[in-house]
PDB file of N, CA and C in Angstrom:
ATOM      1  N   UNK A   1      27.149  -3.359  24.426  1.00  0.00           N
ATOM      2  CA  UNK A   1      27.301  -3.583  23.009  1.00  0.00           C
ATOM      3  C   UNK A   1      27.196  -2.231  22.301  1.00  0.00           C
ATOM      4  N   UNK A   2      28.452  -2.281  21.456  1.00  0.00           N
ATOM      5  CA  UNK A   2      28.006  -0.594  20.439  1.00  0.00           C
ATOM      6  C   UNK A   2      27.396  -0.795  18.886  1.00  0.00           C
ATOM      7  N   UNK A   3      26.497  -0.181  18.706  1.00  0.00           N
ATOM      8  CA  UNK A   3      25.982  -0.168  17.746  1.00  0.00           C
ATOM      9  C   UNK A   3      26.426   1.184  16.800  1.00  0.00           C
ATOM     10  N   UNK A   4      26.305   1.193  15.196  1.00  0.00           N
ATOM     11  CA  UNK A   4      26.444   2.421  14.612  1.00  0.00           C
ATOM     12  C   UNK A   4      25.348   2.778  13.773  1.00  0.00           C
ATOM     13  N   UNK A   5      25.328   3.890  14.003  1.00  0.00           N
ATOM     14  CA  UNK A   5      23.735   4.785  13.611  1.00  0.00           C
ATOM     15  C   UNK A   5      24.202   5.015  12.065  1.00  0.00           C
ATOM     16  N   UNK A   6      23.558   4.708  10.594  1.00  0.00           N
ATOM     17  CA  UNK A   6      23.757   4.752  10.091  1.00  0.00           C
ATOM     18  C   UNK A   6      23.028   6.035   8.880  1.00  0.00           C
ATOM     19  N   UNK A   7      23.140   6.494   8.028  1.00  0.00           N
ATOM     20  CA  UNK A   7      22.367   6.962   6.901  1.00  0.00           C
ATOM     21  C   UNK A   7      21.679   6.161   6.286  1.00  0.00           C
ATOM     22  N   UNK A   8      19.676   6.450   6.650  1.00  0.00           N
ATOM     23  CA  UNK A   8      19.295   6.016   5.638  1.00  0.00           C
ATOM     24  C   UNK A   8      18.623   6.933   5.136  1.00  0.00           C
ATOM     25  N   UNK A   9      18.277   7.340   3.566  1.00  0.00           N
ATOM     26  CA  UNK A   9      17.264   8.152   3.230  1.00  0.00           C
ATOM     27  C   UNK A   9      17.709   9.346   3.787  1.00  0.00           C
ATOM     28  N   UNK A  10      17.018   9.954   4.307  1.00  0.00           N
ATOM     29  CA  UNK A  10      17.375  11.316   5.138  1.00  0.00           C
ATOM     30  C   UNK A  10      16.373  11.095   6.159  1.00  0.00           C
ATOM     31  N   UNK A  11      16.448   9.602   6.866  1.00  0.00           N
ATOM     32  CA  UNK A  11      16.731   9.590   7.961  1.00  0.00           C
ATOM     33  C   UNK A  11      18.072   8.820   8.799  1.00  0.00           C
ATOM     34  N   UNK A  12      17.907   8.209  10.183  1.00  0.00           N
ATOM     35  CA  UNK A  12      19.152   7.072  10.648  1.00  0.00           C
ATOM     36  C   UNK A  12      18.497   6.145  10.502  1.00  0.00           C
ATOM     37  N   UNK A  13      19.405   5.083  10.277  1.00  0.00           N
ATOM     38  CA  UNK A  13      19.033   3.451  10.838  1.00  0.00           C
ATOM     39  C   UNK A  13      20.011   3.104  11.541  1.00  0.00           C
ATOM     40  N   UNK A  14      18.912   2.124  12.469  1.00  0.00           N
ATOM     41  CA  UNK A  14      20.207   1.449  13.707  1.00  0.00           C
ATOM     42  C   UNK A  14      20.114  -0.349  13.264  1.00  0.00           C
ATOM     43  N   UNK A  15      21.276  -0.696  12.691  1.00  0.00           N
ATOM     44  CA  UNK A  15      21.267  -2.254  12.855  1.00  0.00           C
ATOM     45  C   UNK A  15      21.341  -3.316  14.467  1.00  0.00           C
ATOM     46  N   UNK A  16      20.158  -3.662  14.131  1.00  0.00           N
ATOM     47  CA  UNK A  16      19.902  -4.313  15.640  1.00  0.00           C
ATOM     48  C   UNK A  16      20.511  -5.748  15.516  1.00  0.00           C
ATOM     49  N   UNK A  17      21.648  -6.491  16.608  1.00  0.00           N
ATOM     50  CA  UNK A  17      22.404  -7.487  16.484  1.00  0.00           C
ATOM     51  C   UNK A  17      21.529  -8.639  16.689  1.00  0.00           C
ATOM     52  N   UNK A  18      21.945  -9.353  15.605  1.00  0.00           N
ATOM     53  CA  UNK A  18      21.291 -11.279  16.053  1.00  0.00           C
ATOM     54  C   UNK A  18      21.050 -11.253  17.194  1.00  0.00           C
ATOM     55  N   UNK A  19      21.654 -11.278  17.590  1.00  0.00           N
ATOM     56  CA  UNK A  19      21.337 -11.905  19.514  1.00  0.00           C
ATOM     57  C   UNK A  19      19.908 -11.321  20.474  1.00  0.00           C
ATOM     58  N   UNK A  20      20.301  -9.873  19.865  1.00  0.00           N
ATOM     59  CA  UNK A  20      18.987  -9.565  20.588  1.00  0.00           C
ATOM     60  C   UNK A  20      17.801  -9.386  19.702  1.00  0.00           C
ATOM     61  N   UNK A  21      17.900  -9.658  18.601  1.00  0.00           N
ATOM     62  CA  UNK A  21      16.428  -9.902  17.811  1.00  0.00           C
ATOM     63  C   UNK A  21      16.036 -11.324  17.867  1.00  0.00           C
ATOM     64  N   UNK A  22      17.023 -11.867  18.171  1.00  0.00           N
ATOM     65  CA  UNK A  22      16.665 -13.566  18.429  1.00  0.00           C
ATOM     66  C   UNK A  22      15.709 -13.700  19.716  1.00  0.00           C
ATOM     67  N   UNK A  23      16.526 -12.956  20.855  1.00  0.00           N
ATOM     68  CA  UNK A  23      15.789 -12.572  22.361  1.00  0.00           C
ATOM     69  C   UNK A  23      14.888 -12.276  22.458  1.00  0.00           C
ATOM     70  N   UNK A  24      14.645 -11.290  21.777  1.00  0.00           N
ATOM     71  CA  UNK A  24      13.469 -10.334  21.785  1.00  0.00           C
ATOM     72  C   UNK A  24      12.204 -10.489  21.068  1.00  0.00           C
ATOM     73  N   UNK A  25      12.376 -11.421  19.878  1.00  0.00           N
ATOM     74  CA  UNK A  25      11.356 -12.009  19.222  1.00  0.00           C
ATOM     75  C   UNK A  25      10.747 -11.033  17.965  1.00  0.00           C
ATOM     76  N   UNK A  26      11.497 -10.500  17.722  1.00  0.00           N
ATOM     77  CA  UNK A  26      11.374  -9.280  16.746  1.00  0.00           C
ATOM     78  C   UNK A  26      11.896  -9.767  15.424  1.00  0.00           C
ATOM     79  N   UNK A  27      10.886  -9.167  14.303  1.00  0.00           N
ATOM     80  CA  UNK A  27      11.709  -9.924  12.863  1.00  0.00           C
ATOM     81  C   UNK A  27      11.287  -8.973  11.844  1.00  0.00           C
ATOM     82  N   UNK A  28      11.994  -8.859  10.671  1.00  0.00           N
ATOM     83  CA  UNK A  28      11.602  -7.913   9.960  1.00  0.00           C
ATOM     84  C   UNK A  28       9.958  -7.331  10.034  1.00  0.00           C
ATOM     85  N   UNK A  29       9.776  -6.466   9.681  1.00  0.00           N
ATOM     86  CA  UNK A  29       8.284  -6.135   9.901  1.00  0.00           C
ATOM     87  C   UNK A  29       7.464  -5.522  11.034  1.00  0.00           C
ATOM     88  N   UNK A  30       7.870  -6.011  11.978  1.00  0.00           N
ATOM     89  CA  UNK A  30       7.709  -5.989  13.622  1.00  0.00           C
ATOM     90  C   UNK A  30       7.873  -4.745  13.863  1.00  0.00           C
ATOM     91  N   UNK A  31       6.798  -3.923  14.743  1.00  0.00           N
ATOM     92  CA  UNK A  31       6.310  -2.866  14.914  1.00  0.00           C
ATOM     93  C   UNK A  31       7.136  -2.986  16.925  1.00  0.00           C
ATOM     94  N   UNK A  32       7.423  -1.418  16.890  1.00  0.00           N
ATOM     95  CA  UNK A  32       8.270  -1.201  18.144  1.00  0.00           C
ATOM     96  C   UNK A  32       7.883  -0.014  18.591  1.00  0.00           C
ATOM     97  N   UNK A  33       7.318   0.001  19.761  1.00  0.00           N
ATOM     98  CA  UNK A  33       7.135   1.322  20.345  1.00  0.00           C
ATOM     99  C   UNK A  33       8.824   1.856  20.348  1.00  0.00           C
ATOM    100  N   UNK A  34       8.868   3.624  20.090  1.00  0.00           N
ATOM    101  CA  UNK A  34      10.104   4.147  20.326  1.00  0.00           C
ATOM    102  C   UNK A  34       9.759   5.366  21.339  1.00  0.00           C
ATOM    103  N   UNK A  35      10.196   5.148  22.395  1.00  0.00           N
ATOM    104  CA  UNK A  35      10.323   6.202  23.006  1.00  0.00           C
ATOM    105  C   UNK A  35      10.886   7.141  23.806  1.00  0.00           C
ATOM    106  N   UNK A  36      11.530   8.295  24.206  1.00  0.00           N
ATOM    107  CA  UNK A  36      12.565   9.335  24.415  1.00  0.00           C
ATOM    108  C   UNK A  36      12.390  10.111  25.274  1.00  0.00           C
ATOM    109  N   UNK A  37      13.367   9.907  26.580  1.00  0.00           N
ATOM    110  CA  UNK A  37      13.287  10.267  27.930  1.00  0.00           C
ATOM    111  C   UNK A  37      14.352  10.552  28.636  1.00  0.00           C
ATOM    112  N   UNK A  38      14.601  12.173  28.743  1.00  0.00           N
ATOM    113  CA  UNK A  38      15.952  12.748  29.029  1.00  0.00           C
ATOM    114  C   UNK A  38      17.004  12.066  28.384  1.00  0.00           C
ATOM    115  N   UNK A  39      17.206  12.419  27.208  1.00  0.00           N
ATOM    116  CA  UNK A  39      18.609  11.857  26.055  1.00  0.00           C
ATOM    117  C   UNK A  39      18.394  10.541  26.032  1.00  0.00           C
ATOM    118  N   UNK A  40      17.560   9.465  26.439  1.00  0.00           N
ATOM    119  CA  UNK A  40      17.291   7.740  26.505  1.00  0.00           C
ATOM    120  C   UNK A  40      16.841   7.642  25.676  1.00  0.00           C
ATOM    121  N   UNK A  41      16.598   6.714  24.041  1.00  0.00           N
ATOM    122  CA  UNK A  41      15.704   6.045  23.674  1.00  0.00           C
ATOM    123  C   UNK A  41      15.632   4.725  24.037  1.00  0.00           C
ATOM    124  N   UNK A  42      14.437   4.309  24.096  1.00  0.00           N
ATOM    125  CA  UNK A  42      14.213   3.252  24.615  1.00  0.00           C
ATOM    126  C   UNK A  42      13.374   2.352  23.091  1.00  0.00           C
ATOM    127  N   UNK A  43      13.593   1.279  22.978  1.00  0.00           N
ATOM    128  CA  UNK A  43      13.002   0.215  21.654  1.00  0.00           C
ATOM    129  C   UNK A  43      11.972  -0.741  22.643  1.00  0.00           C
ATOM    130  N   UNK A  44      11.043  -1.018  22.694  1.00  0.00           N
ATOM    131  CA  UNK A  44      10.037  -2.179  22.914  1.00  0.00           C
ATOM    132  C   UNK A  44       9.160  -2.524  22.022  1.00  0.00           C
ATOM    133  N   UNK A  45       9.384  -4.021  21.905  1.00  0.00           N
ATOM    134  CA  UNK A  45       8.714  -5.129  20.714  1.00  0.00           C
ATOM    135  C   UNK A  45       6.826  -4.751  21.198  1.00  0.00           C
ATOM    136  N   UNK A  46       6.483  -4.405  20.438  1.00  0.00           N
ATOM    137  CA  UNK A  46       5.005  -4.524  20.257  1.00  0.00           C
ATOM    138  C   UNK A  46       4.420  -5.998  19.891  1.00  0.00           C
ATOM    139  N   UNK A  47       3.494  -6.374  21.305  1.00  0.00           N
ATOM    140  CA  UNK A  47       3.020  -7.261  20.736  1.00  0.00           C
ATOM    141  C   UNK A  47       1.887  -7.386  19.570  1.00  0.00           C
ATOM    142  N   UNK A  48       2.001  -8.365  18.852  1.00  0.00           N
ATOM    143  CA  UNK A  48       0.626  -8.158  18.030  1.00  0.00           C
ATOM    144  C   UNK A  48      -0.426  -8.861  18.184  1.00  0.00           C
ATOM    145  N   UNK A  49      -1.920  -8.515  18.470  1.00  0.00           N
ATOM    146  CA  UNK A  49      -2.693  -9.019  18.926  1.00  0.00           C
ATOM    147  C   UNK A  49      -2.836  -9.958  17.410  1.00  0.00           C
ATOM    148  N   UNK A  50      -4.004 -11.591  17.973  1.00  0.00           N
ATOM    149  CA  UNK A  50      -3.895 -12.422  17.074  1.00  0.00           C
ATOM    150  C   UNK A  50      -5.585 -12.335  16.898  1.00  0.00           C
ATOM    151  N   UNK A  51      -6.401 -12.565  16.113  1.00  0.00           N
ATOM    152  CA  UNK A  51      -8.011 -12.890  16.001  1.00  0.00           C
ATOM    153  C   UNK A  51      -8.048 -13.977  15.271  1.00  0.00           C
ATOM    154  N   UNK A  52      -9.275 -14.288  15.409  1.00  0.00           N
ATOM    155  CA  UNK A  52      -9.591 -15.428  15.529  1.00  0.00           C
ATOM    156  C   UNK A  52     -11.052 -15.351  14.913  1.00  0.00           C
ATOM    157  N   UNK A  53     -11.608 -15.975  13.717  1.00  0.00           N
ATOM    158  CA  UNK A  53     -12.462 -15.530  12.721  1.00  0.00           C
ATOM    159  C   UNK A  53     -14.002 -15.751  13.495  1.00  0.00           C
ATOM    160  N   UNK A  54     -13.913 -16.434  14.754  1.00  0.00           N
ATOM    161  CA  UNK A  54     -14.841 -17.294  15.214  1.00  0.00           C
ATOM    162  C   UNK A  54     -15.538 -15.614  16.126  1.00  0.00           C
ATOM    163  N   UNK A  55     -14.360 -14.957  16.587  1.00  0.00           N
ATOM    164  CA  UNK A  55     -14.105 -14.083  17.425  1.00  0.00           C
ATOM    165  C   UNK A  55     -15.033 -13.110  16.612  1.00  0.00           C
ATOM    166  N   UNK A  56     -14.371 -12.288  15.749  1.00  0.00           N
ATOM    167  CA  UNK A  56     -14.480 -11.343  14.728  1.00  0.00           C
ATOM    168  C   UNK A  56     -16.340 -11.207  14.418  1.00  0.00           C
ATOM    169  N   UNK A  57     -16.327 -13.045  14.326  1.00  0.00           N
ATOM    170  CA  UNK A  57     -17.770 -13.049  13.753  1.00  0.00           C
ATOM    171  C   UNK A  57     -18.701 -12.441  14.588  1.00  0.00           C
ATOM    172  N   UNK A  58     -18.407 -12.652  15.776  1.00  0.00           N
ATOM    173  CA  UNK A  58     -19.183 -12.648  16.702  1.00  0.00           C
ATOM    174  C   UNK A  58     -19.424 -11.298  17.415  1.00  0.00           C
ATOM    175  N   UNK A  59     -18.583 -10.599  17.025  1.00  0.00           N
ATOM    176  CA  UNK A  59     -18.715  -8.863  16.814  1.00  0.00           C
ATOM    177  C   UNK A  59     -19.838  -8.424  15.898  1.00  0.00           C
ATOM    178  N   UNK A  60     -20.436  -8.901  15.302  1.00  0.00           N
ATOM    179  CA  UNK A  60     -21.351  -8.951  14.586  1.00  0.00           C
ATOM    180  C   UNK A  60     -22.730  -8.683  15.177  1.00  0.00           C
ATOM    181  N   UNK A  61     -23.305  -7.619  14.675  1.00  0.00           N
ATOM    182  CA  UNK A  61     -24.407  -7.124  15.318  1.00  0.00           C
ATOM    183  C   UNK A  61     -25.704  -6.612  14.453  1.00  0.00           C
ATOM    184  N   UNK A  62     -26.790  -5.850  14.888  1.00  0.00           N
ATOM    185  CA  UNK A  62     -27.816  -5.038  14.122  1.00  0.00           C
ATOM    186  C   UNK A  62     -27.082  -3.324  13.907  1.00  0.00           C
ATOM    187  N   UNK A  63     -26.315  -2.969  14.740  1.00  0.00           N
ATOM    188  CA  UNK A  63     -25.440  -2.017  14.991  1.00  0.00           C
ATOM    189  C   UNK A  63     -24.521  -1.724  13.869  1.00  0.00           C
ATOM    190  N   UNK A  64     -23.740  -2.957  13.183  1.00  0.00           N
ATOM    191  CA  UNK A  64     -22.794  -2.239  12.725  1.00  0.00           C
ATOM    192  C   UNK A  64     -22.899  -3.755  11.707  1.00  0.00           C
ATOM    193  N   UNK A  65     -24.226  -3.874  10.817  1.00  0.00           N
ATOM    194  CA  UNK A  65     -24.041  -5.125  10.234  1.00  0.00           C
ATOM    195  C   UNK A  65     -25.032  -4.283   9.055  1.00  0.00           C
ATOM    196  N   UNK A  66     -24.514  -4.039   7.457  1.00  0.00           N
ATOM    197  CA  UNK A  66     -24.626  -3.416   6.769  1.00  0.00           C
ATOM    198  C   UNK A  66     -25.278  -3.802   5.623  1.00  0.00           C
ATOM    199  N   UNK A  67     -26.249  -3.670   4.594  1.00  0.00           N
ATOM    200  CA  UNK A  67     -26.469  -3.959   3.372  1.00  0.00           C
ATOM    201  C   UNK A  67     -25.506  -4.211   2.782  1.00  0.00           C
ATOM    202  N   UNK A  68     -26.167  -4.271   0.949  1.00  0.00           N
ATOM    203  CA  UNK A  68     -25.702  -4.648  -0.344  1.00  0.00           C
ATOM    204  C   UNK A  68     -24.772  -3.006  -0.445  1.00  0.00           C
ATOM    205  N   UNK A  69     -23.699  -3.100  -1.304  1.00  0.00           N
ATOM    206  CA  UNK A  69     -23.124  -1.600  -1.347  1.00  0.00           C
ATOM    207  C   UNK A  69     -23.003  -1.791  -2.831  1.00  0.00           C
ATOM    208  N   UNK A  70     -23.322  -0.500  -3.695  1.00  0.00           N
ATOM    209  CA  UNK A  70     -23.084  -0.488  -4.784  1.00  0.00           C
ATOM    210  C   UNK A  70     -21.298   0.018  -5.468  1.00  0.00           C
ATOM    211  N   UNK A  71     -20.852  -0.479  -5.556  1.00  0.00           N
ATOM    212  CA  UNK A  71     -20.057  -0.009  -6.254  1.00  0.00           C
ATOM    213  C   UNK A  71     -19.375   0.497  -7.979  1.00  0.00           C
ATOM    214  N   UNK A  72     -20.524   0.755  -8.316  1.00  0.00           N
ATOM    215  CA  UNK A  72     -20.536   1.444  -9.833  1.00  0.00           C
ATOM    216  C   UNK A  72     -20.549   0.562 -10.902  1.00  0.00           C
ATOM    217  N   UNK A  73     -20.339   0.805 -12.084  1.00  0.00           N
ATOM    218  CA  UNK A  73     -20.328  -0.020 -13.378  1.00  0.00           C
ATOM    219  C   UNK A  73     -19.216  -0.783 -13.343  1.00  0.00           C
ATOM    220  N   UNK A  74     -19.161  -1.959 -13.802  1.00  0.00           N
ATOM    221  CA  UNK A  74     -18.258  -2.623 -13.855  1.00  0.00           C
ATOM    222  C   UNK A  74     -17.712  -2.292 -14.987  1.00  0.00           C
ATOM    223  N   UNK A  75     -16.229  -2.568 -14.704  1.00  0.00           N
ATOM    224  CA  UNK A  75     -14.945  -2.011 -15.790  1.00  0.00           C
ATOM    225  C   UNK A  75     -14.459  -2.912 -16.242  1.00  0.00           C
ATOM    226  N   UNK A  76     -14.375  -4.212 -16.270  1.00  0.00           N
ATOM    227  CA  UNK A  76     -13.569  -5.402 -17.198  1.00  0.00           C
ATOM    228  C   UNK A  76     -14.558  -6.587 -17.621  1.00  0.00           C
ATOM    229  N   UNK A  77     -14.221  -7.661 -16.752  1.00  0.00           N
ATOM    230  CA  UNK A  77     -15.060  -8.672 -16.969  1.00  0.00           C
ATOM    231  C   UNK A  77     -15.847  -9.215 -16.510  1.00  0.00           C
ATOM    232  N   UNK A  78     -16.279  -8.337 -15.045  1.00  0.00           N
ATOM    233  CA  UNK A  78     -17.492  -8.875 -13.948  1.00  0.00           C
ATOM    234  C   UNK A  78     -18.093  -9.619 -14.824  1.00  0.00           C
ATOM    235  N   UNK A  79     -18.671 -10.405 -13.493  1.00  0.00           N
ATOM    236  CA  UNK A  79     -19.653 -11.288 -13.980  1.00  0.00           C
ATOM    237  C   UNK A  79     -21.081 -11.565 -12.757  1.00  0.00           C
ATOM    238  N   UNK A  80     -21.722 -10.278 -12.875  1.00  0.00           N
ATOM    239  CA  UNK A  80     -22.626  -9.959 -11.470  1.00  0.00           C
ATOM    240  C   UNK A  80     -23.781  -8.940 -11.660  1.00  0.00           C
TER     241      UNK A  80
END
């Protein structure tokens, strides 16, 4: 399949075809390792890890579990 490298900005963009963003599971937004090996680039879909609040919590320690933080005078309509 040929693709055309286009102008964007002052950099390129490459339009990637339906078919293989359908395949590949990639959708706007979607983060891609790029990487370049004797004249090759190569595109791979980054997966994205998922958490899970139950998870997160439980990272929770004496270590890295923090007081009250001040954050200055209030500027509108706090109510605190």
């Amino acid at each position: 399949m040929i693709a055309v490298v286009n102008k964007w900005g002052n950099s390129l963009g490459l339009r990637i075809p339906k078919m293989m963003v359908e395949e590949s599971g990639i959708s706007e937004g979607s983060e891609l390792d790029v990487s370049f090996n004797k004249g090759v680039i190569t595109l791979k879909p980054r997966k994205r890890k998922k958490y899970e609040l139950k998870t997160l919590l439980e990272g929770i320690n004496e270590n890295n579990l923090h007081g009250e933080m001040l954050t200055g005078d209030s500027v509108g309509n706090e109510i605190w």
